[in-house]
C-alpha atoms as a PDB file:
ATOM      1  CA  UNK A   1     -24.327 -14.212  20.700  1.00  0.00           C
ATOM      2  CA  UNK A   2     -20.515 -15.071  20.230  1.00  0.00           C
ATOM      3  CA  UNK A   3     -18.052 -14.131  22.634  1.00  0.00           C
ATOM      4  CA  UNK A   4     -15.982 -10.851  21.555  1.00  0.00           C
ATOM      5  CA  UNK A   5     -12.399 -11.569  20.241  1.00  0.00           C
ATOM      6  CA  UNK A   6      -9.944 -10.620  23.079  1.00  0.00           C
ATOM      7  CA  UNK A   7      -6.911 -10.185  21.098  1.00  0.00           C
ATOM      8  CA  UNK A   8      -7.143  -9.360  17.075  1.00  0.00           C
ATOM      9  CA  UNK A   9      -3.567 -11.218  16.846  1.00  0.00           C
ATOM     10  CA  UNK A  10      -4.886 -14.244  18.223  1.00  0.00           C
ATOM     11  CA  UNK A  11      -7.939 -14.591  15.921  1.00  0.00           C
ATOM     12  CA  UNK A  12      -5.643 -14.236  12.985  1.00  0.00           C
ATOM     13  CA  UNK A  13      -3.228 -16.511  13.931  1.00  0.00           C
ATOM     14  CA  UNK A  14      -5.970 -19.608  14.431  1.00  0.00           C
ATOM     15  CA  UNK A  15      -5.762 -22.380  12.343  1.00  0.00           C
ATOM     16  CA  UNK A  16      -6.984 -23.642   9.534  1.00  0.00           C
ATOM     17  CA  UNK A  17     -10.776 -25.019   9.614  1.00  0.00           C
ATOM     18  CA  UNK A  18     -11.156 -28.537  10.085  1.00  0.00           C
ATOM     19  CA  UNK A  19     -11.972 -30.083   6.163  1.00  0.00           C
ATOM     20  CA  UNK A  20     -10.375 -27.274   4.379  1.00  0.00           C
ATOM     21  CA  UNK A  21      -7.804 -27.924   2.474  1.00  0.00           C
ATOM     22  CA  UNK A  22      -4.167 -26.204   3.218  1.00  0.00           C
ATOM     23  CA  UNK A  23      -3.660 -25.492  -0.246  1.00  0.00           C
ATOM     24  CA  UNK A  24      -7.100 -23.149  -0.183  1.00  0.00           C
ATOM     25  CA  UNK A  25      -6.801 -21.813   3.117  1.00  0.00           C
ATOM     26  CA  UNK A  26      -3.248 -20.830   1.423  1.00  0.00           C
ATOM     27  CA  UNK A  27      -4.570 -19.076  -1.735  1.00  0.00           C
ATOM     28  CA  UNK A  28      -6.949 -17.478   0.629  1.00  0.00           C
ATOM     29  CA  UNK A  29      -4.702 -15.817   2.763  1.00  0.00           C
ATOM     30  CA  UNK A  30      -2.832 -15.057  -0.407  1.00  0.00           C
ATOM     31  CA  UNK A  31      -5.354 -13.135  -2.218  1.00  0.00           C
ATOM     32  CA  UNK A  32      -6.130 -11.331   1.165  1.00  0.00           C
ATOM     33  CA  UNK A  33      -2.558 -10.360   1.365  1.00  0.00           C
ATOM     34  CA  UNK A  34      -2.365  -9.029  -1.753  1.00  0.00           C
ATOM     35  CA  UNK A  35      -5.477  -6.957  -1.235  1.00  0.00           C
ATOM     36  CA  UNK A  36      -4.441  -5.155   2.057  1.00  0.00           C
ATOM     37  CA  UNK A  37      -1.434  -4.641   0.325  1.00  0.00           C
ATOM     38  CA  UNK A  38      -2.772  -2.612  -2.542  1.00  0.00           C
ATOM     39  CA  UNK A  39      -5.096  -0.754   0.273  1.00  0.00           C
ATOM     40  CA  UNK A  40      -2.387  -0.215   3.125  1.00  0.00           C
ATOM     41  CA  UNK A  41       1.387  -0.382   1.315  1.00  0.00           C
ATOM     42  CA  UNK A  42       2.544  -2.067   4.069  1.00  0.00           C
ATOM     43  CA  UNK A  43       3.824  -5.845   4.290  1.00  0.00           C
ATOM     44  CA  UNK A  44       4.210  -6.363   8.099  1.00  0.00           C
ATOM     45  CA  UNK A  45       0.698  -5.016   8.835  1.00  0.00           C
ATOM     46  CA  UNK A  46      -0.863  -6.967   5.600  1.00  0.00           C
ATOM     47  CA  UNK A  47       0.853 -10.082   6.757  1.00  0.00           C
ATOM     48  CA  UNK A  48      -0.819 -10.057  10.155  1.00  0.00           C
ATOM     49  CA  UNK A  49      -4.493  -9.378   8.607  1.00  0.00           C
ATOM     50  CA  UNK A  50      -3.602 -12.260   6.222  1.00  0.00           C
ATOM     51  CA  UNK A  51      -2.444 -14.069   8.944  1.00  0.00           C
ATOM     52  CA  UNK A  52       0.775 -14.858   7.653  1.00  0.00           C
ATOM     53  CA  UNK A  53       4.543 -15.179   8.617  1.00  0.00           C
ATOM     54  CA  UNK A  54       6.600 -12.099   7.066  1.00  0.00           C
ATOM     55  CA  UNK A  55       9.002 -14.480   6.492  1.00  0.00           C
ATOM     56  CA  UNK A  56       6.915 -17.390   4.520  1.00  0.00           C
ATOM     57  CA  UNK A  57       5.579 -14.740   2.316  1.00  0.00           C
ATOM     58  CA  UNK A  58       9.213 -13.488   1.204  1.00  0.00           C
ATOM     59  CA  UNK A  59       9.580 -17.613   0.409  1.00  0.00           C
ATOM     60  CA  UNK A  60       6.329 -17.615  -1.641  1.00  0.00           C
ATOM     61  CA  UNK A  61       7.798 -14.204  -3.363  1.00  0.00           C
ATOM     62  CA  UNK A  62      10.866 -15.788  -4.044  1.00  0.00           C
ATOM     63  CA  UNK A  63       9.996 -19.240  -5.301  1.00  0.00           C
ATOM     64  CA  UNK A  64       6.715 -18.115  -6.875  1.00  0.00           C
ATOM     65  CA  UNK A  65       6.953 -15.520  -9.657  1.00  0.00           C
ATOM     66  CA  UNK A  66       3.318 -14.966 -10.369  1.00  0.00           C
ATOM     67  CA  UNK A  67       2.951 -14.063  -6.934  1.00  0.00           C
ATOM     68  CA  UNK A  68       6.049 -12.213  -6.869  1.00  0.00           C
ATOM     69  CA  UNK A  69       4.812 -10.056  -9.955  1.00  0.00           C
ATOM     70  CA  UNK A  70       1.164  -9.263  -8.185  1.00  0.00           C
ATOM     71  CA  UNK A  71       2.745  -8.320  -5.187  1.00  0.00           C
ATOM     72  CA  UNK A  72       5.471  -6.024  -7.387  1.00  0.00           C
ATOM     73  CA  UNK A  73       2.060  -4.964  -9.234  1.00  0.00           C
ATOM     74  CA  UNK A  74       0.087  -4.086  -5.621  1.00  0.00           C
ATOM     75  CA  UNK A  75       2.716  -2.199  -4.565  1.00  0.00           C
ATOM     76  CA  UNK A  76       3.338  -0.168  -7.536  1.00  0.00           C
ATOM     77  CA  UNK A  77      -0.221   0.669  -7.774  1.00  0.00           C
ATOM     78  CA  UNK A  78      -0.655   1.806  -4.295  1.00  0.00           C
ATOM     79  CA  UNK A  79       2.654   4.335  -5.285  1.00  0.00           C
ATOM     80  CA  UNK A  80       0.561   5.326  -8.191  1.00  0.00           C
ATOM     81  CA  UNK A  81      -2.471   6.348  -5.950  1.00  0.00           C
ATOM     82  CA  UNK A  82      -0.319   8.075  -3.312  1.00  0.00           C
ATOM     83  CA  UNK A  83       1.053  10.521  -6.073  1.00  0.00           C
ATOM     84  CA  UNK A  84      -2.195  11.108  -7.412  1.00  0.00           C
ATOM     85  CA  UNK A  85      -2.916  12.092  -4.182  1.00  0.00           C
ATOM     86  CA  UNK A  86       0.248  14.280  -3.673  1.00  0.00           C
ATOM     87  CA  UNK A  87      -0.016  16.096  -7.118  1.00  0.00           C
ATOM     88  CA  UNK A  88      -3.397  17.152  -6.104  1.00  0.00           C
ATOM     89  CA  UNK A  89      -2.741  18.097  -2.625  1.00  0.00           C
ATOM     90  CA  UNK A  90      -0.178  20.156  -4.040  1.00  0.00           C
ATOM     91  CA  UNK A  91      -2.078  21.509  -7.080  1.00  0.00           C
ATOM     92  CA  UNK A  92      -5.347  22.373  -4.646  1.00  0.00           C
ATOM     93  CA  UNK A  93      -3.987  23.150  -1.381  1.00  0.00           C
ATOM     94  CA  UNK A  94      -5.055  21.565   2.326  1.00  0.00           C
ATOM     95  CA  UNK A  95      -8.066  22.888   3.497  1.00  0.00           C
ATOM     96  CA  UNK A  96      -7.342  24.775   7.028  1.00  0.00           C
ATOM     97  CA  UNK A  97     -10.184  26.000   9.071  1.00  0.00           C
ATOM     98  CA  UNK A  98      -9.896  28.644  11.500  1.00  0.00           C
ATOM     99  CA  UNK A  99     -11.799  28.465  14.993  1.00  0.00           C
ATOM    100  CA  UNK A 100     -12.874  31.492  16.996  1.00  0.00           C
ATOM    101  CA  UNK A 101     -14.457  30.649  20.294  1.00  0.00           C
ATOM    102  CA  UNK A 102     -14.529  26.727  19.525  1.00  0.00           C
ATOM    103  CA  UNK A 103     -16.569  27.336  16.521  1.00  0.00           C
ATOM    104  CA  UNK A 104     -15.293  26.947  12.907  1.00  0.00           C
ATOM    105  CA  UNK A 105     -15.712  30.494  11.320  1.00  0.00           C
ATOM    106  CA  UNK A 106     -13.681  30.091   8.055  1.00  0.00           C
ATOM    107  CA  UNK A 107     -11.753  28.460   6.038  1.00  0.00           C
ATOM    108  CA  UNK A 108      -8.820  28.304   3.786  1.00  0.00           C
ATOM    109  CA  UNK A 109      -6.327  26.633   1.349  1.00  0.00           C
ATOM    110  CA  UNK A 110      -2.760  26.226   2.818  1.00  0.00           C
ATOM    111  CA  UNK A 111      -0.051  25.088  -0.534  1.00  0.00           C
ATOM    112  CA  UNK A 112       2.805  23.246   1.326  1.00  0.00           C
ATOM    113  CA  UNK A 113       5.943  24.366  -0.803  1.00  0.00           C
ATOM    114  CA  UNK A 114       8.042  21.459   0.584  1.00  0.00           C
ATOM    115  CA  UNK A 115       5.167  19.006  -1.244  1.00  0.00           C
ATOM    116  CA  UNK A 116       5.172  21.314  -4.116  1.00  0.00           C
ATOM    117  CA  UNK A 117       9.102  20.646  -4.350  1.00  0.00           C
ATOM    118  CA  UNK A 118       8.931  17.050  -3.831  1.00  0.00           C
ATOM    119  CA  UNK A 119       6.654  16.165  -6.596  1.00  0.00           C
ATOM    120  CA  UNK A 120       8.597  18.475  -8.689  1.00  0.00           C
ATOM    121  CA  UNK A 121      11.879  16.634  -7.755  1.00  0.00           C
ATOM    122  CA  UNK A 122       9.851  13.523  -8.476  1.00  0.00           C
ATOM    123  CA  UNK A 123       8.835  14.468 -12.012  1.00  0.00           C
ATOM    124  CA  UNK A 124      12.061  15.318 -13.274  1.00  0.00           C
ATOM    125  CA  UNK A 125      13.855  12.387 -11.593  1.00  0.00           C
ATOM    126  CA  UNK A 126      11.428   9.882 -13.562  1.00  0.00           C
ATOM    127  CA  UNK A 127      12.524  10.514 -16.898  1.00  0.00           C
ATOM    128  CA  UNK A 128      16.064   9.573 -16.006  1.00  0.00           C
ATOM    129  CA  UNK A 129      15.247   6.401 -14.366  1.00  0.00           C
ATOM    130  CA  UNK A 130      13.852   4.802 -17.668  1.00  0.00           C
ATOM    131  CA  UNK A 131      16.916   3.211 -19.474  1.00  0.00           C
ATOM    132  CA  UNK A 132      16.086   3.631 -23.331  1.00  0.00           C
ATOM    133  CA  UNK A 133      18.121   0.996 -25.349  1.00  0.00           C
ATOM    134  CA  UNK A 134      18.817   2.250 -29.491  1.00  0.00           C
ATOM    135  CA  UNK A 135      18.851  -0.375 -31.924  1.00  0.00           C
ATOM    136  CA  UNK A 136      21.657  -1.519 -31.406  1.00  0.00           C
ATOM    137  CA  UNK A 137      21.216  -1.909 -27.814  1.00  0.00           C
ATOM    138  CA  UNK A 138      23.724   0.509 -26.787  1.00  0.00           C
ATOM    139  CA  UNK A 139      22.282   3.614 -24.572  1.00  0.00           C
END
């Protein structure tokens, strides 16, 4: 059996196989970026499971726009799927369960009105954000 991994940060950090080329091992830890990034919405923490520098991933966004416009397109989505989840937390309610004697004996949907505000807030501030051009590219 394999020795356990004593530090995660470590194991990340290793280098490339020997054989494998740099240019795979590269679009590997790429396409793994991008993933935890559409899962988590977080760079620093999708950089380390990637195993990449923050700051040669900001290069590769810079100089490369394809991967510039998946990352844009990861985090956009992962926006998208935390309002979802916000309009129907507000819509529905959190689920609150009340304990008597360490036991759960009911239950009940709490509506957060500062959620309920936000999302509201959010809605009418999108419309306004969208620049429409007329035809004669004036606004």
């Amino acid at each position: 059996m394999d020795k356990p991994i004593p530090n995660v940060t470590e194991y990340l950090w290793t280098a490339p196989r020997v054989g494998e080329s740099r240019r795979r091992t590269n679009l590997r830890r790429r396409v793994t970026f991008l993933r935890e990034l559409e899962k988590t919405g977080s760079v620093s923490y999708s950089a380390a499971r990637a195993g990449i520098d923050r700051r040669t991933l900001y290069r590769w966004r810079d100089t490369d726009l394809r991967f510039g416009e998946r990352w844009d397109r990861a985090l956009q989505l992962r926006e998208e799927e935390l309002l979802d989840r916000g309009y129907s937390l507000a819509r529905m309610g959190v689920p609150r369960y009340v304990f008597r004697n360490g036991v759960a004996t009911a239950t009940y949907r709490r509506h957060d009105e500062r959620l309920i505000m936000f999302m509201l807030n959010h809605t009418r501030a999108r419309p306004r954000d969208r620049r429409i051009d007329g035809p004669d590219g004036s606004l």
